[in-house]
C-alpha atoms as a PDB file:
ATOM      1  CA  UNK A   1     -38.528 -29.288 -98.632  1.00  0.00           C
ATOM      2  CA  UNK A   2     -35.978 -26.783 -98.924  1.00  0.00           C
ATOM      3  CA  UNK A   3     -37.395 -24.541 -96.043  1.00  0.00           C
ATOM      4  CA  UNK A   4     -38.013 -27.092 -94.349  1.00  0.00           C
ATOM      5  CA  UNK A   5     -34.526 -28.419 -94.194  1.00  0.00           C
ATOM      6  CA  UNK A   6     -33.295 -25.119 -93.458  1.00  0.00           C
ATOM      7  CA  UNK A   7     -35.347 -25.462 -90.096  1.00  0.00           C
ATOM      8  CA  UNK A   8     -34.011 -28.672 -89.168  1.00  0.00           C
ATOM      9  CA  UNK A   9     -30.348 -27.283 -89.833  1.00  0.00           C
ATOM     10  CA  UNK A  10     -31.363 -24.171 -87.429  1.00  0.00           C
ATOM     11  CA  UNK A  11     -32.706 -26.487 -84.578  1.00  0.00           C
ATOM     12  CA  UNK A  12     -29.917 -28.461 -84.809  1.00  0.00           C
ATOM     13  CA  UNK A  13     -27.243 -25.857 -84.578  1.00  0.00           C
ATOM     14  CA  UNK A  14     -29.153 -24.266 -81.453  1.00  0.00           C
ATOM     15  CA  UNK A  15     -28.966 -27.511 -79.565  1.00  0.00           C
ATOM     16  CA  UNK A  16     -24.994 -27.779 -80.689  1.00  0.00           C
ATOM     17  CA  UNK A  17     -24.629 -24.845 -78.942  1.00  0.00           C
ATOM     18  CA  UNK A  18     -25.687 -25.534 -75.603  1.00  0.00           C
ATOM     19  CA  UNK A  19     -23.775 -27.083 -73.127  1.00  0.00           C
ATOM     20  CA  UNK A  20     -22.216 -30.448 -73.359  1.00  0.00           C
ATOM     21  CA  UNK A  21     -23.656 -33.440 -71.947  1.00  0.00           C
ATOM     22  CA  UNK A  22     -22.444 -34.499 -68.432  1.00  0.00           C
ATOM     23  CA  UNK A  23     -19.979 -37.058 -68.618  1.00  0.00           C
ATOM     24  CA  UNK A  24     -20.307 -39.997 -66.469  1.00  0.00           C
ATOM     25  CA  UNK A  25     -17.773 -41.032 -63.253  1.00  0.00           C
ATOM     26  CA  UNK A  26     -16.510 -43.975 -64.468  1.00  0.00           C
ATOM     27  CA  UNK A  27     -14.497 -45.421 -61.173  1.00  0.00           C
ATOM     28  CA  UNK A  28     -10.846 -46.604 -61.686  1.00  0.00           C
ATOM     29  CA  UNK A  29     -10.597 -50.817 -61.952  1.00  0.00           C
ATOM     30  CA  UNK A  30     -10.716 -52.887 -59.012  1.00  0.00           C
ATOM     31  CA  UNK A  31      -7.246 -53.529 -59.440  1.00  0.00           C
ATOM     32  CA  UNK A  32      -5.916 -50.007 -59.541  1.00  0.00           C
ATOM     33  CA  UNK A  33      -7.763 -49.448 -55.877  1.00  0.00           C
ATOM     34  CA  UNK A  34      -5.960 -52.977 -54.674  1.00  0.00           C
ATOM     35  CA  UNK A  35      -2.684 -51.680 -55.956  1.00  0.00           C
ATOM     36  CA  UNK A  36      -3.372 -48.120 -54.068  1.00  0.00           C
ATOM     37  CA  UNK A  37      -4.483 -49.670 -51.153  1.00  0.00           C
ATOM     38  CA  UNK A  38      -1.539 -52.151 -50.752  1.00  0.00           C
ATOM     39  CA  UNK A  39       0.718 -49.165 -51.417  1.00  0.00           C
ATOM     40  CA  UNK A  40      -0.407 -47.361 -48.504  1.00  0.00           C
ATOM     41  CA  UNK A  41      -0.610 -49.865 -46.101  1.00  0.00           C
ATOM     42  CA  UNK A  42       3.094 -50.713 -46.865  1.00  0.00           C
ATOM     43  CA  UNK A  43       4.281 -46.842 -46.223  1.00  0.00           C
ATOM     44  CA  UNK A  44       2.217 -46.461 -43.255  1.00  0.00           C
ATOM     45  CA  UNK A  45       3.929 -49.539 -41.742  1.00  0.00           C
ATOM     46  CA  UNK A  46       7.019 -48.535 -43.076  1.00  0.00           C
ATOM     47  CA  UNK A  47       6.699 -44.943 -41.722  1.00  0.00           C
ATOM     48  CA  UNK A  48       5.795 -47.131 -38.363  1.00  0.00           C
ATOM     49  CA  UNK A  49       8.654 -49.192 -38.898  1.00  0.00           C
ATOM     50  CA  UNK A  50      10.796 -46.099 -39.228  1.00  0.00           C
ATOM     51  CA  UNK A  51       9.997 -44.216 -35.912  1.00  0.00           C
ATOM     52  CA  UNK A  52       9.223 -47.322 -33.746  1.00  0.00           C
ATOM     53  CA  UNK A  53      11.189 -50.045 -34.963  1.00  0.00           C
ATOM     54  CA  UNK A  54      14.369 -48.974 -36.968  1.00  0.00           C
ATOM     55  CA  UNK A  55      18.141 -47.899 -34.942  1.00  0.00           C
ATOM     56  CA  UNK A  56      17.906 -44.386 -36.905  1.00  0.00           C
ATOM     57  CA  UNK A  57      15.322 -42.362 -34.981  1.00  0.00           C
ATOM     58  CA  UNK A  58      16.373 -43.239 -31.535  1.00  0.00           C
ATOM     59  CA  UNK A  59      17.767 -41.119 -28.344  1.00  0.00           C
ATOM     60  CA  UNK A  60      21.246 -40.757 -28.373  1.00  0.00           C
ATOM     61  CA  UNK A  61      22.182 -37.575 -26.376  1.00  0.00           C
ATOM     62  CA  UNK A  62      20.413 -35.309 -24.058  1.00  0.00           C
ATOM     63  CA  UNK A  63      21.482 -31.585 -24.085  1.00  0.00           C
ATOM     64  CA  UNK A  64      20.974 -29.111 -21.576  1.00  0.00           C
ATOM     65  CA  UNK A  65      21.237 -25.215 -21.981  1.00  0.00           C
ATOM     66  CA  UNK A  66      20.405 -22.141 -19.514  1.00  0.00           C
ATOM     67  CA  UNK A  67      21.524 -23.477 -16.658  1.00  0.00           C
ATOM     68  CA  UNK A  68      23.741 -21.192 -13.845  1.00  0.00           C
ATOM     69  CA  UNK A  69      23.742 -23.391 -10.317  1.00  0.00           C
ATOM     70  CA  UNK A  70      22.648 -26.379 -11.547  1.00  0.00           C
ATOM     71  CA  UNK A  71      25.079 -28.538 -13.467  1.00  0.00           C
ATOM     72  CA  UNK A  72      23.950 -30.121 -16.730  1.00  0.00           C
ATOM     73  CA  UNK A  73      24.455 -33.888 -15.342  1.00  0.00           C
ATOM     74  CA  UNK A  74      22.042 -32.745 -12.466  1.00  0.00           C
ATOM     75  CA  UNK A  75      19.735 -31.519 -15.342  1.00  0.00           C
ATOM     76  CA  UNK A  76      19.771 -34.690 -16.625  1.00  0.00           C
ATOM     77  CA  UNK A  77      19.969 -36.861 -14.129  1.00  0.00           C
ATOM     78  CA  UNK A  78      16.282 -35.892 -12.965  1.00  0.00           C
ATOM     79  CA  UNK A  79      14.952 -35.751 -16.644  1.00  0.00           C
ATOM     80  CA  UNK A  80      15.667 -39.235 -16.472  1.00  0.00           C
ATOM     81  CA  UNK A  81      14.860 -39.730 -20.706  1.00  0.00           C
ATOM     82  CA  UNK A  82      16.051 -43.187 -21.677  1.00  0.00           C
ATOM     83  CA  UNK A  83      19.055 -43.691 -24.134  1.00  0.00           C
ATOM     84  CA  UNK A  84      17.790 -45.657 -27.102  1.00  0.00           C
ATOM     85  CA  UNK A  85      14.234 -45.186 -26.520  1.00  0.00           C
ATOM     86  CA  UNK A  86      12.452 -44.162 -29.818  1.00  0.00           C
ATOM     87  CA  UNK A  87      12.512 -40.263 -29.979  1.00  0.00           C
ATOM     88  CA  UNK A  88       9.101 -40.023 -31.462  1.00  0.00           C
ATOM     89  CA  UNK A  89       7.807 -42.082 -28.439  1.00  0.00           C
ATOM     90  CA  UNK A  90       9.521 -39.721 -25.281  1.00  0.00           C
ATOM     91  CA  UNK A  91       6.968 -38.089 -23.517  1.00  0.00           C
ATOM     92  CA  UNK A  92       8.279 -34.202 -23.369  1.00  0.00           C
ATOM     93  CA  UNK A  93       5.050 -33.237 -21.350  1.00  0.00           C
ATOM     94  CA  UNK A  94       5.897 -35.380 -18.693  1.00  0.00           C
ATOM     95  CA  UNK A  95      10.139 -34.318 -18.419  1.00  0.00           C
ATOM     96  CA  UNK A  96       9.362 -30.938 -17.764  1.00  0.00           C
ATOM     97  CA  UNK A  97       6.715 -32.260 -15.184  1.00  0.00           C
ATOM     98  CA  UNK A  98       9.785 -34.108 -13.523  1.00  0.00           C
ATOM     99  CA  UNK A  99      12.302 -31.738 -13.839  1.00  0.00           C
ATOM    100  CA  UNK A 100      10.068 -28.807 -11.912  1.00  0.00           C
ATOM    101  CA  UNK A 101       9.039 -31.392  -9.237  1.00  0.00           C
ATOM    102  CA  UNK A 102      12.560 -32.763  -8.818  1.00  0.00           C
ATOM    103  CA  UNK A 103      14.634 -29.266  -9.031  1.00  0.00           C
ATOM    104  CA  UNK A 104      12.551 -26.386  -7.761  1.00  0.00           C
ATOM    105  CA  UNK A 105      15.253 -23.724  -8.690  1.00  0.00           C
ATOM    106  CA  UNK A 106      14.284 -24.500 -12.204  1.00  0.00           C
ATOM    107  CA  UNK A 107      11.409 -21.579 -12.930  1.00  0.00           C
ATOM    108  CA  UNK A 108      10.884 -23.018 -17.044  1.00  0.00           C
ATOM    109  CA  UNK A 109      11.678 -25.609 -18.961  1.00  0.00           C
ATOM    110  CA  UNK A 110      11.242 -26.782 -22.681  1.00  0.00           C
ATOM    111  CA  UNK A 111      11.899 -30.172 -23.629  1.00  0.00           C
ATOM    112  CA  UNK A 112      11.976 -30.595 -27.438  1.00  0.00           C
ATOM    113  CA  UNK A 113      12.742 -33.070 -29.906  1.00  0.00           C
ATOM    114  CA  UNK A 114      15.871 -32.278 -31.808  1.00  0.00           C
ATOM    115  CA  UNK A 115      15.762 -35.091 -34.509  1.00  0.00           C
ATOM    116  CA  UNK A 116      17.026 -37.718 -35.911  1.00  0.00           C
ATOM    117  CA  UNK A 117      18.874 -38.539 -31.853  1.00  0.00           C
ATOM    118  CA  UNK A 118      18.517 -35.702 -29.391  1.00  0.00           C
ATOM    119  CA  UNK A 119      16.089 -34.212 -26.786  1.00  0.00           C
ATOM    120  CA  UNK A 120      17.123 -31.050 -26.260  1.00  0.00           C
ATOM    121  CA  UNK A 121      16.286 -29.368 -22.013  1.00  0.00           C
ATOM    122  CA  UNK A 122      16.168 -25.368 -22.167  1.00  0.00           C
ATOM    123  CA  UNK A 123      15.859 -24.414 -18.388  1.00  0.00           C
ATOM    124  CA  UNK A 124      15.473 -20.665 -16.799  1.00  0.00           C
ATOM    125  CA  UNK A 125      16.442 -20.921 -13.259  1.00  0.00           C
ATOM    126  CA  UNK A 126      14.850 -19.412 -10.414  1.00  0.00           C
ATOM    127  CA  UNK A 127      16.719 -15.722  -9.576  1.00  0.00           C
ATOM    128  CA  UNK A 128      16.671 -14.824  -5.539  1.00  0.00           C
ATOM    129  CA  UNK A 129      15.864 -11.408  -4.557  1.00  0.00           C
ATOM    130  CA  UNK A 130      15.999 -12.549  -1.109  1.00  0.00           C
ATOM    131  CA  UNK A 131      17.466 -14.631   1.826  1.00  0.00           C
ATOM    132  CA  UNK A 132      15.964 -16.405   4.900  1.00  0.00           C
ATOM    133  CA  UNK A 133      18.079 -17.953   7.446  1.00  0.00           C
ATOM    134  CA  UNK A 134      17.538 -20.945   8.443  1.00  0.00           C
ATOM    135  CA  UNK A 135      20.541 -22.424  11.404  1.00  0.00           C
ATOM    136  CA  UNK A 136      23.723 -21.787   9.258  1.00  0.00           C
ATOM    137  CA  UNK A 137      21.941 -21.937   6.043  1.00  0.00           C
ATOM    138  CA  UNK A 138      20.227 -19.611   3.806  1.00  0.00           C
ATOM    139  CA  UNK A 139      16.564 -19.915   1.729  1.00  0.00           C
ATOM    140  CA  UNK A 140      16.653 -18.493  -1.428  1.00  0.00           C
ATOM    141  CA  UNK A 141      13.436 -16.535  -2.541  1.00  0.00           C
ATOM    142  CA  UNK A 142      12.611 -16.063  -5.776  1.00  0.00           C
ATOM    143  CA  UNK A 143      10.785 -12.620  -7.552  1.00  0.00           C
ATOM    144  CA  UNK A 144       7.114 -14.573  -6.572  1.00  0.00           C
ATOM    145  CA  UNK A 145       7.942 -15.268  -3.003  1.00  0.00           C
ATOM    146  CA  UNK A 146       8.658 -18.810  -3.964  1.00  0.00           C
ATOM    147  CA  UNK A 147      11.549 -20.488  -1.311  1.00  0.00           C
ATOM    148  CA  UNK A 148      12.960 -22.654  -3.837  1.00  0.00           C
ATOM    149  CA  UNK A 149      16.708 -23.555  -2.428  1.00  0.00           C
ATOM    150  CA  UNK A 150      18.520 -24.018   0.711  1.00  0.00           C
ATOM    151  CA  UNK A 151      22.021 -22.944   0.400  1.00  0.00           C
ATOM    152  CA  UNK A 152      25.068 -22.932   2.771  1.00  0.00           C
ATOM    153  CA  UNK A 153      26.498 -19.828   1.454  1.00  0.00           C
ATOM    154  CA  UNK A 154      24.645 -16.678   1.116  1.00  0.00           C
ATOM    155  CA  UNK A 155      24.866 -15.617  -2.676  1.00  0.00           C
ATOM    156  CA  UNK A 156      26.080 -12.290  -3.129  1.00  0.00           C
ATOM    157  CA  UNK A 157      24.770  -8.984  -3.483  1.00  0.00           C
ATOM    158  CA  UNK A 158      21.346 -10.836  -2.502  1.00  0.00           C
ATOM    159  CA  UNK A 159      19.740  -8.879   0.785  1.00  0.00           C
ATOM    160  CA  UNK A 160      18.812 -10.878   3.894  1.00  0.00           C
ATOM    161  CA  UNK A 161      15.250 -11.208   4.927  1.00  0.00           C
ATOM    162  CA  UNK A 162      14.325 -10.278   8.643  1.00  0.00           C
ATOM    163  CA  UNK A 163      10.476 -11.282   9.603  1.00  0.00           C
ATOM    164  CA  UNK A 164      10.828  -9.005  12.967  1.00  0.00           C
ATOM    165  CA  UNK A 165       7.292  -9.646  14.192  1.00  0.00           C
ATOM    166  CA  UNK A 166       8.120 -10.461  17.515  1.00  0.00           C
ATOM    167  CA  UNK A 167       9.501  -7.400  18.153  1.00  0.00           C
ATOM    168  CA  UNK A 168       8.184  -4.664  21.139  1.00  0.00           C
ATOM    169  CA  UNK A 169       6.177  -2.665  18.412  1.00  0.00           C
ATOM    170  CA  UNK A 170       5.421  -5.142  16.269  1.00  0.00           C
ATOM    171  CA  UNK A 171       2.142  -5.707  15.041  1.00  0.00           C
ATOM    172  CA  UNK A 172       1.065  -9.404  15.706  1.00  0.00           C
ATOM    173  CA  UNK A 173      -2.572  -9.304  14.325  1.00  0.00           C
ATOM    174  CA  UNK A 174      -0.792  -8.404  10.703  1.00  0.00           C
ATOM    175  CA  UNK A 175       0.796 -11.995  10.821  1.00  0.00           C
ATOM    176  CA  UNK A 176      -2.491 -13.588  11.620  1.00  0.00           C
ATOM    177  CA  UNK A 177      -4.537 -11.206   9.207  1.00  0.00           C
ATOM    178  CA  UNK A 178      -1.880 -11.608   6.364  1.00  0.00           C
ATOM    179  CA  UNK A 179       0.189 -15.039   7.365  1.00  0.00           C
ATOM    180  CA  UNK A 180       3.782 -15.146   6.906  1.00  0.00           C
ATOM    181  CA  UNK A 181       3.375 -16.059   2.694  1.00  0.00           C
ATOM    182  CA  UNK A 182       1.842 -12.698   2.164  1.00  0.00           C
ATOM    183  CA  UNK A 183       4.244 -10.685   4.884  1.00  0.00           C
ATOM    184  CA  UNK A 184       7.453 -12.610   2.307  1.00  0.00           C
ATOM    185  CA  UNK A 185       5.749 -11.958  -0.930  1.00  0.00           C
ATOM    186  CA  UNK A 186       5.263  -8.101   0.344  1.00  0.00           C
ATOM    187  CA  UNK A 187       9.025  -8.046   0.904  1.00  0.00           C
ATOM    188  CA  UNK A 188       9.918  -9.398  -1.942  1.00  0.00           C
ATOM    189  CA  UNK A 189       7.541  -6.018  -3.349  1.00  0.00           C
ATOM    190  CA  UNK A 190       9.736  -4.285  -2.412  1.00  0.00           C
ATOM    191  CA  UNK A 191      13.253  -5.997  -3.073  1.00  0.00           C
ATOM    192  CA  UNK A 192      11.757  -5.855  -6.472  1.00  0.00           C
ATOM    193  CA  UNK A 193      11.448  -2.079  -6.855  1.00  0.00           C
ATOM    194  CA  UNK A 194      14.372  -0.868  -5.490  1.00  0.00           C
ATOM    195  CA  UNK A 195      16.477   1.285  -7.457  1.00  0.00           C
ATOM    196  CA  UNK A 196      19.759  -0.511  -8.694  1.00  0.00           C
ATOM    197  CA  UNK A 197      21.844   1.514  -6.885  1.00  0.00           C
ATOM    198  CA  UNK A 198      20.381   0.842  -3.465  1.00  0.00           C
ATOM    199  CA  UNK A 199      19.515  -2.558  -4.343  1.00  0.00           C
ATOM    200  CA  UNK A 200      23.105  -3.385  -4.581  1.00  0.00           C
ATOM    201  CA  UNK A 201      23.225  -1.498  -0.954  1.00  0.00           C
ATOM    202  CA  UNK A 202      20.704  -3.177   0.618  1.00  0.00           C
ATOM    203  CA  UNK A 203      21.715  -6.040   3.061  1.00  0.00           C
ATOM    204  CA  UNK A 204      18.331  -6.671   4.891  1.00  0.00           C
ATOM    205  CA  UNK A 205      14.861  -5.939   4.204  1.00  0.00           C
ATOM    206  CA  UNK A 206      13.018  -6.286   7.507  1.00  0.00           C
ATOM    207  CA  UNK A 207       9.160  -6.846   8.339  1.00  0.00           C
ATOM    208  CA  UNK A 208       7.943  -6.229  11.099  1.00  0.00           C
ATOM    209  CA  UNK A 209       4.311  -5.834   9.546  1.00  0.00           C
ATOM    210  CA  UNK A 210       2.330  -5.728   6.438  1.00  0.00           C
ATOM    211  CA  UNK A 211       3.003  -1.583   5.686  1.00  0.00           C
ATOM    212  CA  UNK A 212       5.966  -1.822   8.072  1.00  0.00           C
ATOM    213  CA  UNK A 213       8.943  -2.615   5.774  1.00  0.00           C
ATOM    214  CA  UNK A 214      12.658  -1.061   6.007  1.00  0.00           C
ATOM    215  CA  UNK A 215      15.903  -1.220   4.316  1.00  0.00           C
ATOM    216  CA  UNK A 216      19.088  -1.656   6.425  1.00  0.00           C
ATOM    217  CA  UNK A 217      22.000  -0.195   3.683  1.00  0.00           C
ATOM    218  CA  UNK A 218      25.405  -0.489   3.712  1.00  0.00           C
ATOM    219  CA  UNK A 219      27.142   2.198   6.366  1.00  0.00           C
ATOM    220  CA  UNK A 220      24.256   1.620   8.590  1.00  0.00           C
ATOM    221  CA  UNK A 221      22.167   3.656   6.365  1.00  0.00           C
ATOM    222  CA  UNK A 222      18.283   2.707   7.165  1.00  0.00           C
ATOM    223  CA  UNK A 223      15.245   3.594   4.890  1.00  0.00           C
ATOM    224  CA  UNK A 224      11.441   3.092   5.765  1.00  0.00           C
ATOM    225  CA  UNK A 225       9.654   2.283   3.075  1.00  0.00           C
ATOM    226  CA  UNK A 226       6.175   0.926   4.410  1.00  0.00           C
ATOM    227  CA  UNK A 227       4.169  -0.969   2.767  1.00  0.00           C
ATOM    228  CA  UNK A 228       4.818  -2.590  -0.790  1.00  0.00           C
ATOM    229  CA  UNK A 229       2.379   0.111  -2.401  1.00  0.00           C
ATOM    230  CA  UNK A 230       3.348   2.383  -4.734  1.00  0.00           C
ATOM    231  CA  UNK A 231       6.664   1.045  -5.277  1.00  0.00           C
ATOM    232  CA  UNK A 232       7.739   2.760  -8.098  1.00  0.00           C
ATOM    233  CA  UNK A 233       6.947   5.911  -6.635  1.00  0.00           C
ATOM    234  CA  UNK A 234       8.756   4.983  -3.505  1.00  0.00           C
ATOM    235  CA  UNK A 235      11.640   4.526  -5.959  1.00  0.00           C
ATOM    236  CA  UNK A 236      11.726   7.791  -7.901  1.00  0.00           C
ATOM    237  CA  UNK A 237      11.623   9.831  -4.281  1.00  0.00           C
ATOM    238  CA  UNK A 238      14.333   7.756  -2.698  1.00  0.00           C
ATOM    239  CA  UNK A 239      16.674   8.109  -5.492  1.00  0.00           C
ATOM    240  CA  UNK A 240      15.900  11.828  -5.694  1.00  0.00           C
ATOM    241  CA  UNK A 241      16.291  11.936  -1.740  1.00  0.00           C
ATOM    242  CA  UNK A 242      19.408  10.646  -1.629  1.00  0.00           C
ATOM    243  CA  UNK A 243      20.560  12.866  -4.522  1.00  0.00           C
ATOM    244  CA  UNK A 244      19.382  15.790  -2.360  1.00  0.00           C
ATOM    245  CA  UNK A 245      20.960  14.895   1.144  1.00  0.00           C
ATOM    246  CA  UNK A 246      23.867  12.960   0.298  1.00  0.00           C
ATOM    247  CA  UNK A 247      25.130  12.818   3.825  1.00  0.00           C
ATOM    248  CA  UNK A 248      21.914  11.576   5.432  1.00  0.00           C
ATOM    249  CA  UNK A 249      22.073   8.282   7.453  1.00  0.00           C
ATOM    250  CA  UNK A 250      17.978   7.756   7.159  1.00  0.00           C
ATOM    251  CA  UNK A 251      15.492   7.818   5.111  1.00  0.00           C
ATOM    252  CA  UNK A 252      11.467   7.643   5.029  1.00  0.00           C
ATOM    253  CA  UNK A 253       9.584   7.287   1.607  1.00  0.00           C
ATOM    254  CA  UNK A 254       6.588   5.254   3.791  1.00  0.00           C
ATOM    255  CA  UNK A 255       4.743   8.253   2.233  1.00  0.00           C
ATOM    256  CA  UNK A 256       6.552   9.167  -1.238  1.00  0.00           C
ATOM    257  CA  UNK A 257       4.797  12.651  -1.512  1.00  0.00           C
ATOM    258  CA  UNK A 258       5.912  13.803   2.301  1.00  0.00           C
ATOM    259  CA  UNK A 259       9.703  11.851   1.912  1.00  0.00           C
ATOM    260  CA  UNK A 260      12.062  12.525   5.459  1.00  0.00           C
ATOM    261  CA  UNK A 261      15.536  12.456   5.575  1.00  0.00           C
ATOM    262  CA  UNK A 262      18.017  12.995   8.754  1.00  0.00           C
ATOM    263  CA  UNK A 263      21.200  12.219  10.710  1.00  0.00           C
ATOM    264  CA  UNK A 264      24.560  12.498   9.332  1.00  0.00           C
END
């Protein structure tokens, strides 16, 4: 009896030792769930409430920042966001959308929420690099060839743009092989690599065909520059040029690695 008690004792310890049994999910009482549920309907419809329905989270200003021609009222004016409207509900997507349709000299805009009352308009304007006449006024082009403004006065330090492709000489066939869009955005090539220091001495960049491009300078200075290729290059040898023959009145860097100066 005694050994065989002993073997009962050891059986019984080895099944202590394993693991416990699993206890079973017992889900909460129907009235806990009732009292969750109920709780979160009422905060979602309060949270509704809140943003939809309550004076606190409504549009109260508009704000404008970035802006250099345009004046903030204008800014605002053709965002045309609705005082009192509830913020969450303002559709920013579709300001910006308006604003670039309505003012093309704006280039980017970012219409954000600035809670609890305020939308706020961040706007980069379009920068001209150059000018078209048009009768007394002026076109302003942007860095992308984009004509995004008419002015009456020309803005300053901006060159002119001269499409000279009626010209004896001219080459006709590169207006119908190019069209006018590419002949500006080549220009514009080349208003955009020009050193500072000539840039702010340039008055008119004229085309008279794709790789036929000059500068007219202040002091009736004149520099052919050919195509918009290699523009950087062009640079580097024109500033060096004019380092070199300070007293020249012309300049060719149509082929940066053979550059021409003369006159005086």
């Amino acid at each position: 009896m005694a050994g065989s008690t002993t073997a009962e004792r050891g059986e019984r310890q080895q099944e202590s030792s394993g693991p416990p049994p699993a206890r079973r999910f017992t889900p909460p009482p129907l009235r806990t769930i009732i009292i969750l549920a109920v709780a979160l309907a009422l905060l979602g419809a309060g949270c509704v409430w809140l943003f939809y329905g309550s004076q606190w989270l409504r549009v109260e200003r508009v704000s404008v920042s970035g802006t250099r021609v345009l004046t903030p009222a204008q800014v605002r004016e053709a965002a045309d966001v609705r005082i009192g409207s509830p913020l969450i509900s303002v559709d920013t997507d579709a300001i910006e959308a308006r604003l670039r349709r309505k003012l093309p000299r704006i280039d980017v805009v970012e219409a954000v929420r600035s809670w609890p009352h305020g939308i706020e308009l961040k706007v980069t304007e379009r920068t001209p690099v150059l000018l078209v006449q048009k009768g007394r006024n002026f076109v302003e082009v942007d860095d992308e060839g984009v004509r995004f403004a008419t002015v009456s006065e020309a803005p300053k330090g901006v060159p002119a743009l001269k499409l000279n492709l009626s010209e004896p000489g001219s080459r006709a066939p590169s207006l119908r092989r190019f069209g006018e869009g590419r002949l500006v955005r080549e220009a514009v090539r080349v208003a955009s690599a020009l050193p500072a220091t000539v840039a702010r001495d340039t008055r008119t960049v004229k085309v008279r065909s794709y790789d036929d491009i000059s500068l007219e300078l202040s002091d009736r200075r004149t520099v052919a520059w050919g195509s918009g290729e290699k523009g950087a290059a062009k640079a580097r040898t024109l500033t060096a040029l004019m380092k070199a023959s300070p007293g020249a009145r012309h300049f060719d860097v149509s082929v940066p690695t053979a550059p021409a100066s003369s006159g005086s």
